[in-house]
N, C-alpha and C. Protein backbone atom coordinates (compact mmCIF):
# COMPACT_ATOMS: atom_id res chain seq x y z
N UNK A 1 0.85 -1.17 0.00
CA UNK A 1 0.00 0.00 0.00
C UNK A 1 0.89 1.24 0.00
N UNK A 2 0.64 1.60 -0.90
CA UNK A 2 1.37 3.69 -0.86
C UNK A 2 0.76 4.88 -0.35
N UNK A 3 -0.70 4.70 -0.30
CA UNK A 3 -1.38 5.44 0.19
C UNK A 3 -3.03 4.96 0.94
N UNK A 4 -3.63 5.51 1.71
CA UNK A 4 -4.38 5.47 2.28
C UNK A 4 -5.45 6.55 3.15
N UNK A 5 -7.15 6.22 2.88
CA UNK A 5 -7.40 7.45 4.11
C UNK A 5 -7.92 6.83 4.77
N UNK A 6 -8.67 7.46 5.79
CA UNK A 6 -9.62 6.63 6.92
C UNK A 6 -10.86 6.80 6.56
N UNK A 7 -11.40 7.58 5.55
CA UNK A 7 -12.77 7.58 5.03
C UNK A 7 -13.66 8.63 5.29
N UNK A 8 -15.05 8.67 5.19
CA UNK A 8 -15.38 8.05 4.01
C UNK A 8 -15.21 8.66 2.73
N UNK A 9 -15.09 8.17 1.80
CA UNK A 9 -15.23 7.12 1.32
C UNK A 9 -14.16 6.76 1.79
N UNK A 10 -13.36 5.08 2.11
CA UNK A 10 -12.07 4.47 2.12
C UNK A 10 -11.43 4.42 0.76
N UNK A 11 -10.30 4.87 0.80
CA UNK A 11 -9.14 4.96 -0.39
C UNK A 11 -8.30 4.57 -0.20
N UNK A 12 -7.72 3.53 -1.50
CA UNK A 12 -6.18 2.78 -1.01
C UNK A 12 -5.52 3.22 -2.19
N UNK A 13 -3.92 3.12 -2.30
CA UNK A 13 -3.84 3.41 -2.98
C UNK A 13 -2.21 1.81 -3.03
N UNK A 14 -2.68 1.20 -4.27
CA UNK A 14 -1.60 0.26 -3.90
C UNK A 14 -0.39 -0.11 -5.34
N UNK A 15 0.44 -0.28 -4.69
CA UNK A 15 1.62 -0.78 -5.65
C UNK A 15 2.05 -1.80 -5.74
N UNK A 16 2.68 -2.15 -7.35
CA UNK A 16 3.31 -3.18 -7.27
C UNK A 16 3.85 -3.13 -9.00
N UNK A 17 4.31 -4.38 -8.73
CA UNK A 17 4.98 -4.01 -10.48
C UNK A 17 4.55 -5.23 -11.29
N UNK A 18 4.86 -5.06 -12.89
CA UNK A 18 3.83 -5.54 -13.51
C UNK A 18 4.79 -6.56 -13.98
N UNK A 19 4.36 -7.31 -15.13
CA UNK A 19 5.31 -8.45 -15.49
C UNK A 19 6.46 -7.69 -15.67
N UNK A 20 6.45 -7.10 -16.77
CA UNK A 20 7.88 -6.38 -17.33
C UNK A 20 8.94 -5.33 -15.84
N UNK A 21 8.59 -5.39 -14.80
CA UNK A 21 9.10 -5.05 -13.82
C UNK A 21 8.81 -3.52 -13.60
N UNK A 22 7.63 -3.02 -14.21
CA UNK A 22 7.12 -1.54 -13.94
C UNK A 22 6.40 -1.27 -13.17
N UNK A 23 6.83 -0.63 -12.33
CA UNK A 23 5.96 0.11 -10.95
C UNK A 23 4.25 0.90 -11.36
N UNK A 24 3.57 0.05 -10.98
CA UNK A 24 1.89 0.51 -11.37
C UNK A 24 1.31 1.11 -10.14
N UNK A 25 0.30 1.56 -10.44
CA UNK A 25 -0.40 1.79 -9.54
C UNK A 25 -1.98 1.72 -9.67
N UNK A 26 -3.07 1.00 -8.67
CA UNK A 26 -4.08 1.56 -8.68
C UNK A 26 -5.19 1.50 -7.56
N UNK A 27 -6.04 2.56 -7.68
CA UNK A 27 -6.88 2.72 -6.30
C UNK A 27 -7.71 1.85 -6.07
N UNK A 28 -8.11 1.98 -4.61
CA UNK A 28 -9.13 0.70 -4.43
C UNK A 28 -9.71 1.37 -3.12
N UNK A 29 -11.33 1.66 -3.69
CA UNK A 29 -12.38 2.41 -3.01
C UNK A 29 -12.68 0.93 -2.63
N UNK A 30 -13.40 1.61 -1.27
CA UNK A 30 -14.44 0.80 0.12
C UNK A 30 -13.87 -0.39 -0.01
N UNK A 31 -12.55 -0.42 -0.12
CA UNK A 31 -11.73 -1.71 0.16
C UNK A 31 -12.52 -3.19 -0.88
N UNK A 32 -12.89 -2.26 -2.06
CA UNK A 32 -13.13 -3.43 -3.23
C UNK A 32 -14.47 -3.38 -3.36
N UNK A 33 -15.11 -3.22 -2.09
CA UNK A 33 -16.76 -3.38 -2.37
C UNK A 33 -17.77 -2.27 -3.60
N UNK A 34 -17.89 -3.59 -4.24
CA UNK A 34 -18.54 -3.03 -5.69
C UNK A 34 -18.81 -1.89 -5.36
N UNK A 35 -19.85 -0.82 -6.54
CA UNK A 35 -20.39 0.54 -6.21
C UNK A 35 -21.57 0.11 -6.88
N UNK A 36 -22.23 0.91 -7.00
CA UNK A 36 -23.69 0.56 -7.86
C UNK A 36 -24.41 1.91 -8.53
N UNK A 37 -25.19 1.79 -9.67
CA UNK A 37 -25.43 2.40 -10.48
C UNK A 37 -26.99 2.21 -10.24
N UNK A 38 -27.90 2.86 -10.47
CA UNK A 38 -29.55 2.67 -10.29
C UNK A 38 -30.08 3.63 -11.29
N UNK A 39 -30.56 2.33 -12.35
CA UNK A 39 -31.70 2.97 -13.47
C UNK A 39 -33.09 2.64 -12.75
N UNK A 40 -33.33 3.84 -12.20
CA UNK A 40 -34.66 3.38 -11.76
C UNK A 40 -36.05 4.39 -12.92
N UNK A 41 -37.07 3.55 -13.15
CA UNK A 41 -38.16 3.96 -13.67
C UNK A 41 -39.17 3.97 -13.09
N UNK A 42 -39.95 5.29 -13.66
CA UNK A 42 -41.36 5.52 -13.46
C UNK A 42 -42.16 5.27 -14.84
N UNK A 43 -43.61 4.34 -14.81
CA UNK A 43 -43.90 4.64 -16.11
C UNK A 43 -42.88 4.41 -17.28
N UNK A 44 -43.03 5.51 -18.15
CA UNK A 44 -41.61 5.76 -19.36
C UNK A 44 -40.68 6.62 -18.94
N UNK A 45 -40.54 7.40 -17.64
CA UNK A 45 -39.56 7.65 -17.62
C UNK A 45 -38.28 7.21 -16.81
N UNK A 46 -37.43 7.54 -16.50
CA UNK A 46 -36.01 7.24 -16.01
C UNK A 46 -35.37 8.29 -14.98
N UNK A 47 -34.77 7.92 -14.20
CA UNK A 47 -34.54 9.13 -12.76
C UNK A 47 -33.15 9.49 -13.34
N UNK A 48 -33.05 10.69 -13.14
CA UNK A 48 -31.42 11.31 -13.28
C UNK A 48 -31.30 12.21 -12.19
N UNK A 49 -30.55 12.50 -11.35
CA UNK A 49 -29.60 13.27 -10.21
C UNK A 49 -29.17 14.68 -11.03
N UNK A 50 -28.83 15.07 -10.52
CA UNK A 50 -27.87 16.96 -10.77
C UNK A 50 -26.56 16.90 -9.88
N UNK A 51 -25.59 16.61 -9.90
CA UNK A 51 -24.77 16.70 -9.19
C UNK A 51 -23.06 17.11 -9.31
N UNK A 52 -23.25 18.30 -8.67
CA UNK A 52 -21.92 18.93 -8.83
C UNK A 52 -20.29 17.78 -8.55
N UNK A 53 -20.10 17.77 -9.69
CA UNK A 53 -18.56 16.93 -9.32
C UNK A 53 -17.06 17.69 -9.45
N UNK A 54 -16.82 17.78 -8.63
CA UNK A 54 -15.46 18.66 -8.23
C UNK A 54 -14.55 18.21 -9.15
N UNK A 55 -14.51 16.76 -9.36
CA UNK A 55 -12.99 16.22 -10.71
C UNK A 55 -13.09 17.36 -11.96
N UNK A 56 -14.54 17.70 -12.40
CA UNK A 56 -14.45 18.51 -14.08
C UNK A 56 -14.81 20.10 -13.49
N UNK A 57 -15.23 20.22 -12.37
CA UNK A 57 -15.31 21.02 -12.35
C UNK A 57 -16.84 21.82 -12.53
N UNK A 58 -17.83 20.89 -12.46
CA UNK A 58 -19.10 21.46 -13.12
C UNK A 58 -20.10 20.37 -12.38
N UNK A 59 -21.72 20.53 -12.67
CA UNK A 59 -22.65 19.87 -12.29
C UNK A 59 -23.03 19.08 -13.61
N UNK A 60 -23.50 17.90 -12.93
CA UNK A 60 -23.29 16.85 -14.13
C UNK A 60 -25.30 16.01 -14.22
N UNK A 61 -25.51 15.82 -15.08
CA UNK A 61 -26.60 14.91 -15.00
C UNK A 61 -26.11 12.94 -15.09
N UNK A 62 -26.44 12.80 -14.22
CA UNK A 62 -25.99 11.26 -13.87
C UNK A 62 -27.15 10.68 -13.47
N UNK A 63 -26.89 9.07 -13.96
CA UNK A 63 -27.84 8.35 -12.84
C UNK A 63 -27.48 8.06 -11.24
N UNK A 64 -28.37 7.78 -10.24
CA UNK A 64 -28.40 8.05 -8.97
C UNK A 64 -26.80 6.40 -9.34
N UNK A 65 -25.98 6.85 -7.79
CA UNK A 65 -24.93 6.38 -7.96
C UNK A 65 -23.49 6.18 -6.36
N UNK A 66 -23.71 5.26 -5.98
CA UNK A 66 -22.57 5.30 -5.41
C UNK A 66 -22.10 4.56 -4.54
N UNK A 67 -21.05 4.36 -3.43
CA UNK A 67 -20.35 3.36 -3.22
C UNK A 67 -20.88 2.14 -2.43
N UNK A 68 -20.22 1.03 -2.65
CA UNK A 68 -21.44 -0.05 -2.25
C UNK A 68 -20.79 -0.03 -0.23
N UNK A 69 -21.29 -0.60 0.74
CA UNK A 69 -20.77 -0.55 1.86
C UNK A 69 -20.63 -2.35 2.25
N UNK A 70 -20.08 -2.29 2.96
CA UNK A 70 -20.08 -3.67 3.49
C UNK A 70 -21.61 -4.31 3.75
N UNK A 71 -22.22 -3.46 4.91
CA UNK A 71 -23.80 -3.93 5.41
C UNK A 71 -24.39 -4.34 4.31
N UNK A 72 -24.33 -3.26 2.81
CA UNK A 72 -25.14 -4.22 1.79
C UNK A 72 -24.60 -5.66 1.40
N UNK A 73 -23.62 -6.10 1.45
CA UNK A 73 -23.52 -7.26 1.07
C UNK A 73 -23.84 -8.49 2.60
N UNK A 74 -24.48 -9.16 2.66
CA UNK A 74 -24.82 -10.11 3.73
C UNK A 74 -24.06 -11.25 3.53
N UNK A 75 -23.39 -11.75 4.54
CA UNK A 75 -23.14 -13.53 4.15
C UNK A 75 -23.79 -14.41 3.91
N UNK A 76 -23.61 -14.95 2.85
CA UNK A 76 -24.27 -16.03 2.22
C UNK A 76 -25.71 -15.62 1.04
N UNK A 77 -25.66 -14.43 1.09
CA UNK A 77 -26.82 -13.40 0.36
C UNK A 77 -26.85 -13.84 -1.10
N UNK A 78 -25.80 -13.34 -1.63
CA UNK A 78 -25.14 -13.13 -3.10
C UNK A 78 -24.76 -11.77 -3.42
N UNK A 79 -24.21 -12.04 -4.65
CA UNK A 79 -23.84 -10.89 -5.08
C UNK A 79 -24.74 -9.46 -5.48
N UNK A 80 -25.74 -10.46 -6.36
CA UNK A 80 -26.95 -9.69 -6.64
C UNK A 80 -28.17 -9.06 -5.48
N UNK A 81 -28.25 -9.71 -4.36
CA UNK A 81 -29.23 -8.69 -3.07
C UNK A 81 -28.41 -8.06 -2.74
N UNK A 82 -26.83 -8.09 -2.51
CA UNK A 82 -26.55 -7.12 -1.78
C UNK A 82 -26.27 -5.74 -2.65
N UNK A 83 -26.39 -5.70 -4.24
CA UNK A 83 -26.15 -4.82 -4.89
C UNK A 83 -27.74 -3.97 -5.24
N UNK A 84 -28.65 -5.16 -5.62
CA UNK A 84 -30.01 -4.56 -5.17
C UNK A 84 -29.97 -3.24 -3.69
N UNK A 85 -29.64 -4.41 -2.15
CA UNK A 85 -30.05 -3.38 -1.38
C UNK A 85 -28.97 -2.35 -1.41
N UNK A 86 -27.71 -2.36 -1.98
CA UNK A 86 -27.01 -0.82 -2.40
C UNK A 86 -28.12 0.35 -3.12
N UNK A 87 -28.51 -0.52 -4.12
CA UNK A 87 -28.97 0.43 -5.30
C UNK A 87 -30.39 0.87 -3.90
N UNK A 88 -30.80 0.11 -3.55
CA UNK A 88 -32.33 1.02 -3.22
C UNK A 88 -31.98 1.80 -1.67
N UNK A 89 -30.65 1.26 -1.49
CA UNK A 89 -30.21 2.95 -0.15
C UNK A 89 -29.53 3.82 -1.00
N UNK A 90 -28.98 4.17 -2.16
CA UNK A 90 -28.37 4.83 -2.52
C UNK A 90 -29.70 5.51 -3.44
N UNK A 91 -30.59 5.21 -3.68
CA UNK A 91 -31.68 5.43 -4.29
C UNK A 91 -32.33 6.61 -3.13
N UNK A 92 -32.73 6.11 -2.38
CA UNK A 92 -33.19 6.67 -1.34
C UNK A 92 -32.31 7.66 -0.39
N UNK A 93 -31.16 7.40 -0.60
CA UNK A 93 -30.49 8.60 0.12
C UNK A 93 -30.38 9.61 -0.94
N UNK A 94 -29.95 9.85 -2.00
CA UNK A 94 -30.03 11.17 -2.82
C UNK A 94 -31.38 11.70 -3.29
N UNK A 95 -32.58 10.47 -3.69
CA UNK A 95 -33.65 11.00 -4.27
C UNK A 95 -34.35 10.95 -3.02
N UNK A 96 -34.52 10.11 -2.11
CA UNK A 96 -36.01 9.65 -1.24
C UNK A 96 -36.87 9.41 -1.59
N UNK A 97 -36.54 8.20 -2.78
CA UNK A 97 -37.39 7.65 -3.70
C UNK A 97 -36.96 6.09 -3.14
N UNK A 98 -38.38 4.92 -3.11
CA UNK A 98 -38.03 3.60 -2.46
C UNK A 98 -38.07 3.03 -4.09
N UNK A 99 -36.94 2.32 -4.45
CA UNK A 99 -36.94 1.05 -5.52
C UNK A 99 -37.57 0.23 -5.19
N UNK A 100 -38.38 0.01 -6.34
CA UNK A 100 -38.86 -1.93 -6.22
C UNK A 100 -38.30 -2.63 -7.31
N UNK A 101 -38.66 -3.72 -7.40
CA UNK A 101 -38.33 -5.03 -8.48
C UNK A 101 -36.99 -4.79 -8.41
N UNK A 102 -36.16 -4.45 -7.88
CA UNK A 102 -34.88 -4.04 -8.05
C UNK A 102 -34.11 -5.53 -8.82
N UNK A 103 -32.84 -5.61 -10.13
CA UNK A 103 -32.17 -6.90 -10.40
C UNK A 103 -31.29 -6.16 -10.60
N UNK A 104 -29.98 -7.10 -10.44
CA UNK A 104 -28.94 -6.61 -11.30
C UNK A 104 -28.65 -7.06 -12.94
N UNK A 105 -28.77 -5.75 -13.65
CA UNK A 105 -28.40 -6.05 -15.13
C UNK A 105 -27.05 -6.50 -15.43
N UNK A 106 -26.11 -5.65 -14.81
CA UNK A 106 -24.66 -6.34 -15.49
C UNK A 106 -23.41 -5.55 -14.11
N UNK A 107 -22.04 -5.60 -14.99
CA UNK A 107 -21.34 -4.89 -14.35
C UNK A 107 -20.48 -4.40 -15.24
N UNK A 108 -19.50 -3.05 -14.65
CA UNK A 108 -19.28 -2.05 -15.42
C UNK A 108 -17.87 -1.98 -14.31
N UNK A 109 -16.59 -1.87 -15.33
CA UNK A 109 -15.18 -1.66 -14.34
C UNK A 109 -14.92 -0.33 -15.19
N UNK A 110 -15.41 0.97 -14.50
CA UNK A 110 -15.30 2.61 -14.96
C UNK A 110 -13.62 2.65 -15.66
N UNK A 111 -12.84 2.51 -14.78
CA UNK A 111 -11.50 2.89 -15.12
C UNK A 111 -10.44 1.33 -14.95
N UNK A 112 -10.32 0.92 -15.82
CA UNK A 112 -9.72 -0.35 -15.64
C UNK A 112 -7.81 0.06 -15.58
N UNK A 113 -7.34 1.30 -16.08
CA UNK A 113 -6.34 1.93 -15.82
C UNK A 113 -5.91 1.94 -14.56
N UNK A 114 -6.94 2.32 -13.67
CA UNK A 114 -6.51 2.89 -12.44
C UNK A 114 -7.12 2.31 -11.28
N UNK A 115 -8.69 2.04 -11.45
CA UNK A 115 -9.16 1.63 -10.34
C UNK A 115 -9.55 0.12 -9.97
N UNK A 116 -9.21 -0.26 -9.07
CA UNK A 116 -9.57 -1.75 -8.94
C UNK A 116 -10.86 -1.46 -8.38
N UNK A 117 -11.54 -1.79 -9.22
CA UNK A 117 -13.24 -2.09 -8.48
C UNK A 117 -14.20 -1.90 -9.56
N UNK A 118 -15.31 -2.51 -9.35
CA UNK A 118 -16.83 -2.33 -10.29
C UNK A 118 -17.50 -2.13 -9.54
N UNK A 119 -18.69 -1.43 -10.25
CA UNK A 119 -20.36 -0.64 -10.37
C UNK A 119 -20.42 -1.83 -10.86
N UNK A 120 -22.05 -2.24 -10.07
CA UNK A 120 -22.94 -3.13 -10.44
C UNK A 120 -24.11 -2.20 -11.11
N UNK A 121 -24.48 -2.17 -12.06
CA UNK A 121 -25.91 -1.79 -12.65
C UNK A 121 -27.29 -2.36 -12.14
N UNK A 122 -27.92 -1.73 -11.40
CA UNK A 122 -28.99 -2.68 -10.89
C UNK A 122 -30.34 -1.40 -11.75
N UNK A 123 -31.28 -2.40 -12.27
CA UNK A 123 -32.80 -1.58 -12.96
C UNK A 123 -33.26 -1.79 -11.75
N UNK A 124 -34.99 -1.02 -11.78
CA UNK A 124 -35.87 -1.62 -10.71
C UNK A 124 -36.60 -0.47 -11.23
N UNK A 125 -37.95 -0.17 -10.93
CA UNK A 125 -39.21 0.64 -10.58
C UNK A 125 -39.47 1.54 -9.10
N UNK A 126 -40.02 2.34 -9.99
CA UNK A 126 -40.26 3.64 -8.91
C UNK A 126 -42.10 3.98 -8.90
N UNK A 127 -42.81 3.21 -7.98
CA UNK A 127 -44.34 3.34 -8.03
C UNK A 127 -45.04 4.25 -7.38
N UNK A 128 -43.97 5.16 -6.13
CA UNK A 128 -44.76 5.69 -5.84
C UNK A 128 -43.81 7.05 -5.71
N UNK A 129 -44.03 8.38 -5.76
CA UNK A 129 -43.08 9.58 -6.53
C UNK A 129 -43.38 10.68 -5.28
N UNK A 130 -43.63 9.92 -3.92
CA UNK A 130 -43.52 11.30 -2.86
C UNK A 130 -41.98 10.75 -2.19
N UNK A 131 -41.63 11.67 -2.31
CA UNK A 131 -40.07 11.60 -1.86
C UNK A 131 -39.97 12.19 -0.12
N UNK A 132 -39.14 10.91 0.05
CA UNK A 132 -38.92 11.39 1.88
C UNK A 132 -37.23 12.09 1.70
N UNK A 133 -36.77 11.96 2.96
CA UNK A 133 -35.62 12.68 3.05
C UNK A 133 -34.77 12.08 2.35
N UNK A 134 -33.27 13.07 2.09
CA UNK A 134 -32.68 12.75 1.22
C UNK A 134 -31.07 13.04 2.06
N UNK A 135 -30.20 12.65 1.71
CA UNK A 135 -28.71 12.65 2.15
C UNK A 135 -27.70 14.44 2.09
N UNK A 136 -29.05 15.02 0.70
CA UNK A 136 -28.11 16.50 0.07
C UNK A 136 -27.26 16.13 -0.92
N UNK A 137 -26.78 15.51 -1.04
CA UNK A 137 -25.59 15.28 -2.22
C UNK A 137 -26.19 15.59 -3.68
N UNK A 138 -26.95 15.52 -3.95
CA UNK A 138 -28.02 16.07 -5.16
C UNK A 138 -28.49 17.30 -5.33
N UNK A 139 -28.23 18.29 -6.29
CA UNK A 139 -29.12 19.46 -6.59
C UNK A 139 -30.80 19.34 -6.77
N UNK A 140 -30.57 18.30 -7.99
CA UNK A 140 -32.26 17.96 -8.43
C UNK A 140 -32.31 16.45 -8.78
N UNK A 141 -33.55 16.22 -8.97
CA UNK A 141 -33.86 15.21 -8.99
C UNK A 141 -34.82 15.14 -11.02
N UNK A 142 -34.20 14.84 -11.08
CA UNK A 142 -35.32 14.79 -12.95
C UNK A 142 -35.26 13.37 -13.83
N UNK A 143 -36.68 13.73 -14.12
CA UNK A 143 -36.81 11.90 -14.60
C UNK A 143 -36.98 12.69 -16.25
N UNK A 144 -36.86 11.81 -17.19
CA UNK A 144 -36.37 11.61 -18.47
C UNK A 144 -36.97 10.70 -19.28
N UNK A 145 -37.66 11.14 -20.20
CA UNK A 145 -37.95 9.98 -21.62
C UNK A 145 -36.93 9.36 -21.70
N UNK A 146 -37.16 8.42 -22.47
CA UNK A 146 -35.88 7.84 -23.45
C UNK A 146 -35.58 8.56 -24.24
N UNK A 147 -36.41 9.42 -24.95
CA UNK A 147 -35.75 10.45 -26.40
C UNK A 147 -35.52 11.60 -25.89
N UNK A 148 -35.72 12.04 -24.38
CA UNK A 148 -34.74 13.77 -24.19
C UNK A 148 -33.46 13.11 -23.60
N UNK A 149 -33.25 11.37 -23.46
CA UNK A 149 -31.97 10.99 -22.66
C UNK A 149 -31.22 10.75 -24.33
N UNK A 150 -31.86 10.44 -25.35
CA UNK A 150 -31.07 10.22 -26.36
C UNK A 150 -30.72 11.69 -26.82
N UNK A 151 -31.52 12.52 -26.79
CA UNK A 151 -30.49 13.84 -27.15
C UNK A 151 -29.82 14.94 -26.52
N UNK A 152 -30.26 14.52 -25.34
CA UNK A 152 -28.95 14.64 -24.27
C UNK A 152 -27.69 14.05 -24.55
N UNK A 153 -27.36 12.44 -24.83
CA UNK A 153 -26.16 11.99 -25.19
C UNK A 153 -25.63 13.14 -26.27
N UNK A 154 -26.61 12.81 -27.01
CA UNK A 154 -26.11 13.13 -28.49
C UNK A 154 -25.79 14.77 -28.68
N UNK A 155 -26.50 15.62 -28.13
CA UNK A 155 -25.30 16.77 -27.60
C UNK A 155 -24.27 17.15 -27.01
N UNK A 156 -24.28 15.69 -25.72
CA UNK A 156 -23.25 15.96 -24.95
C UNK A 156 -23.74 16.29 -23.80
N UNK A 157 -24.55 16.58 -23.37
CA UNK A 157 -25.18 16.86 -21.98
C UNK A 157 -25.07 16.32 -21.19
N UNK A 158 -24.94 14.85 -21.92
CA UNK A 158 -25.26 13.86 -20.77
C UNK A 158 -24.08 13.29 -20.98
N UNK A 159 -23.11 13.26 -19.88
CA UNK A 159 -21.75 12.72 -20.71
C UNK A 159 -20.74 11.90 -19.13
N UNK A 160 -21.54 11.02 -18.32
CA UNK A 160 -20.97 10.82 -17.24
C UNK A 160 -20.89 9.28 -17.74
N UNK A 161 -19.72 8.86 -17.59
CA UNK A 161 -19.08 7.53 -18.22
C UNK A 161 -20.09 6.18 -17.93
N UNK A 162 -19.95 6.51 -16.42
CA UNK A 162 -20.82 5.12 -16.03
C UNK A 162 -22.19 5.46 -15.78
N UNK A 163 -23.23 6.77 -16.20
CA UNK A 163 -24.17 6.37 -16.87
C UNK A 163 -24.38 5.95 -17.97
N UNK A 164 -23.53 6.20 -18.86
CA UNK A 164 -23.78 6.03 -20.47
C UNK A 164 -23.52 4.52 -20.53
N UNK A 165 -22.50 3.68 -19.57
CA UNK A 165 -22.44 2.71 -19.66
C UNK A 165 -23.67 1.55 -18.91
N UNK A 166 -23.85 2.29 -17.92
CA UNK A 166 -25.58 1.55 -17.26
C UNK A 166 -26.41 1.62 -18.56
N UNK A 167 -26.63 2.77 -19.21
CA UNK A 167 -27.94 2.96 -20.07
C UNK A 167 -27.81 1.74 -21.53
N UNK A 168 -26.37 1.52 -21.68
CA UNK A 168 -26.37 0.81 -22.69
C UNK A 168 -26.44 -0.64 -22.19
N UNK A 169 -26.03 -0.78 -21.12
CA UNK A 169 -26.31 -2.22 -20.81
C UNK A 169 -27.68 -2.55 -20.43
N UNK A 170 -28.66 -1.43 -20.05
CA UNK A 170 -30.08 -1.57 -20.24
C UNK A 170 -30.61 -1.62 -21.21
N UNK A 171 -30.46 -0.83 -22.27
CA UNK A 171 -30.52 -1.14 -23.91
C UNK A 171 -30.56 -2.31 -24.71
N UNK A 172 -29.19 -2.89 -23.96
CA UNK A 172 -28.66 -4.16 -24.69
C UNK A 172 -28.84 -5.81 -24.32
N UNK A 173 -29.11 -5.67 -23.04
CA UNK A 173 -29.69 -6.74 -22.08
C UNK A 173 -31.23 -6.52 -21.89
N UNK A 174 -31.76 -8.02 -22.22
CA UNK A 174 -33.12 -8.44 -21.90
C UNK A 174 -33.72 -8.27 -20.39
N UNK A 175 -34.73 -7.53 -20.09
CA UNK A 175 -35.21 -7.17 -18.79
C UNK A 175 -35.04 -8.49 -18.35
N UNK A 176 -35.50 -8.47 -16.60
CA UNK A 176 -35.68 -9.78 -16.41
C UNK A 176 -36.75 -10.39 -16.10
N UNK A 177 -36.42 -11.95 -16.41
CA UNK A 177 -37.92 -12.76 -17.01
C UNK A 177 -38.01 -12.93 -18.03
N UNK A 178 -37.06 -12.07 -19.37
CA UNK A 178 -37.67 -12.06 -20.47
C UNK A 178 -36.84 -13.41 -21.12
């Protein structure tokens, strides 16, 4: 390990060298535990966040998003409830919106350069739209067609890596059941 904080979030920062004998490096949030991504729907539309991110410098439209904790994963659970109950506290702490049907669609490794760890993509439904408290980490809360999220991409608006990568693996993967 080269670096380290005490949290939160937990950050490692670790070394070692690669075949050819080159000194690498890469980080490793909540000590590995996945993160999770939440396409959640109402109806036809889709929830998106507002949220200022300090890396670019600007407020970004993203899907709701973020680090998985130990408590969500249970022993002997699986992989998939404990990324479900990520997605529907992380759901509920920025929007104060409760997920249902929650599954996991796929998984997504953001920066394979640098970071050791994956976002799980979990879908699920949003049935009922009175929102309780929320964590703050969010400006707004805005739900989305599919065609103002397609020309959002397609201007650029919408340009946060691991939504674009949730949305296509919802795209591209069969709901479930099907």
């Amino acid at each position: 390990m080269a670096w380290a904080t005490a949290g939160p979030p937990l950050l490692r920062v670790d070394e070692c060298r690669n075949e050819a004998g080159r000194t690498e490096y890469s980080v490793v949030a909540q000590n590995g535990i996945p993160g999770v991504v939440v396409v959640a729907r109402h109806a036809t539309s889709i929830a998106f966040v507002r949220q200022y991110r300090r890396t670019v410098g600007e407020e970004l439209l993203e899907l709701p998003r973020g680090f998985g904790e130990a408590s969500d994963f249970l022993p002997g659970a699986g992989q998939d409830a404990g990324a479900g109950r990520a997605a529907e506290r992380e759901l509920a702490e920025e929007t104060g919106l409760r997920l249902e049907d929650a599954h996991t669609v796929g998984r997504i490794f953001p920066d394979t350069g640098l970071l050791r760890g994956a976002v799980d993509v979990v879908a699920g439904e949003v049935s009922d739209l009175t929102a309780g408290a929320t964590d703050g980490e969010v400006s707004a809360l805005v739900w989305l067609s599919p065609a103002e999220v397609g020309r959002l991409i397609a201007d650029g608006r919408l340009c946060d890596g691991i939504s674009l990568a949730a949305l296509a693996l919802c795209l591209l993967r069969p709901a479930a059941g099907e």
